[in-house]
Protein backbone atom coordinates (compact mmCIF):
# COMPACT_ATOMS: atom_id res chain seq x y z
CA UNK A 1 18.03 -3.85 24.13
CA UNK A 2 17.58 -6.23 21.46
CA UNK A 3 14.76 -8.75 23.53
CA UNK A 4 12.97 -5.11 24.35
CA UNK A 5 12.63 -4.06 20.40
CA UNK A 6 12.02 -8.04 18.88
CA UNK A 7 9.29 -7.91 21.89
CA UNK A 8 7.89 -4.36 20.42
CA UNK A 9 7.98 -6.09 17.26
CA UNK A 10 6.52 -9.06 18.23
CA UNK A 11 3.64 -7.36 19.60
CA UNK A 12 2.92 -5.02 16.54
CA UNK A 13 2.94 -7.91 14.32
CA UNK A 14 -0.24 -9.49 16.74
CA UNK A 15 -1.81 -6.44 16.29
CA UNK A 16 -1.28 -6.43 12.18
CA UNK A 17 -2.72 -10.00 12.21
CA UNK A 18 -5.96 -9.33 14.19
CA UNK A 19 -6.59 -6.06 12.36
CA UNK A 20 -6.15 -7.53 9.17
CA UNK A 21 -8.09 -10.62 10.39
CA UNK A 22 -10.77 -8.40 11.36
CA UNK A 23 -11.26 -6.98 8.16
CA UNK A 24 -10.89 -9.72 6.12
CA UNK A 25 -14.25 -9.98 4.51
CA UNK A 26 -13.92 -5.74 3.96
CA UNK A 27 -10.37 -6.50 2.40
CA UNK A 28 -11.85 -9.13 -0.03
CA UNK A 29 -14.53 -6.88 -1.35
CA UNK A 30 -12.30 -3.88 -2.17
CA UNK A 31 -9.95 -6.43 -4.12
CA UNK A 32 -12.62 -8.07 -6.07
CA UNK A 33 -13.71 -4.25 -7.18
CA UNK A 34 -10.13 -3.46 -7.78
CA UNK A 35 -10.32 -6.73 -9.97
CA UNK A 36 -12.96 -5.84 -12.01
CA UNK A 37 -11.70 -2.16 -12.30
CA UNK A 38 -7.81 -3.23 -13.53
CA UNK A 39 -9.99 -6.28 -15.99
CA UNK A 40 -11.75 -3.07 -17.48
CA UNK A 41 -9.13 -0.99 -17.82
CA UNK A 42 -6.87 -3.13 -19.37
CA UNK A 43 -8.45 -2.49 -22.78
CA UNK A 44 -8.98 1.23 -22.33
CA UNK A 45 -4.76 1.65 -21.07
CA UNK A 46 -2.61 -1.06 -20.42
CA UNK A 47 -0.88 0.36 -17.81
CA UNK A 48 -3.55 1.96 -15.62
CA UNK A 49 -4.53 -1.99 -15.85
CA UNK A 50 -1.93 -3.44 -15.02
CA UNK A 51 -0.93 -1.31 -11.98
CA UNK A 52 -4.62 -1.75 -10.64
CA UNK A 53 -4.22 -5.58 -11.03
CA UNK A 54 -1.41 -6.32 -8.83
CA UNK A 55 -2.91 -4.44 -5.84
CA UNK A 56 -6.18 -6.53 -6.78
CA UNK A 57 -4.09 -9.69 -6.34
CA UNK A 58 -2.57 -8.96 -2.94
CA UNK A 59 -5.84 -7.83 -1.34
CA UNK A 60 -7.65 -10.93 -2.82
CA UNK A 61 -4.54 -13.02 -1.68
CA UNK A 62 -5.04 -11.13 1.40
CA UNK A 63 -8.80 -12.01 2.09
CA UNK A 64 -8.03 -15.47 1.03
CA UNK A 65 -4.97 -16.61 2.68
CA UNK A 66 -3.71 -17.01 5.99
CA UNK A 67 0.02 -17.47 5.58
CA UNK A 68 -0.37 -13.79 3.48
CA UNK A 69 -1.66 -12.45 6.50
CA UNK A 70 1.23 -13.89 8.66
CA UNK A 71 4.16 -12.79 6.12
CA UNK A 72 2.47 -9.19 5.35
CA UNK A 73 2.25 -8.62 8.99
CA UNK A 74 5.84 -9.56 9.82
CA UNK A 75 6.95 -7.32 7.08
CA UNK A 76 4.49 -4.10 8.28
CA UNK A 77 5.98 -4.95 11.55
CA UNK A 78 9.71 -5.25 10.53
CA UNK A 79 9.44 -1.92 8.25
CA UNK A 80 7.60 -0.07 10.97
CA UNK A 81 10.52 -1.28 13.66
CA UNK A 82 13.21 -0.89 11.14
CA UNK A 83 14.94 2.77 12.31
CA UNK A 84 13.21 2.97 15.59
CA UNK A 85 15.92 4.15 18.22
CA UNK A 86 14.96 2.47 21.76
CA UNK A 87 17.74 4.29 23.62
C-alpha cells in the first residue's frame, strides 16, 4: 500500500517538473511583471507591495532555478497525495 501511493507520488512529482520545466521561460515573464507591479506599488500601499513581491520572488526563483523546481514539485506532489485514500 505504501510502495503503490510513494509510486503515485513519485510519478506526479515527474509530471510537476516537466510542466513547470516547460513553462519556464512563461513563468519568468509573469514574475518579472509581478516585479515591477509589487516595485510600483510599494509607494502607492505598502502592503499591496509587499504581498505582490513575494509571489514575484518565487516565480523568478522559479524560472531561474532548478533545485526550486525540484523542491516545489515534491511539495505540489506531497500536498496533492497528502489525504488521498488508496483503499
Amino acid at each position: 500500500m505504501s510502495n503503490r501511493r510513494r509510486l503515485a507520488r513519485e510519478r506526479l512529482e515527474y509530471y510537476l517538473v516537466y510542466l513547470i520545466l516547460a513553462y519556464r521561460h512563461l513563468i519568468l515573464i509573469v514574475g518579472l511583471l509581478l516585479l515591477a507591479y509589487a516595485v510600483t506599488n510599494i509607494s502607492v500601499n505598502r502592503i499591496v507591495g509587499f504581498a505582490a513581491l513575494i509571489p514575484a520572488i518565487f516565480l523568478i526563483l522559479l524560472g531561474n532555478s532548478y533545485n526550486a523546481v525540484i523542491y516545489t514539485a515534491r511539495l505540489g506532489a506531497w500536498i496533492a497525495t497528502l489525504w488521498r485514500n488508496d483503499d
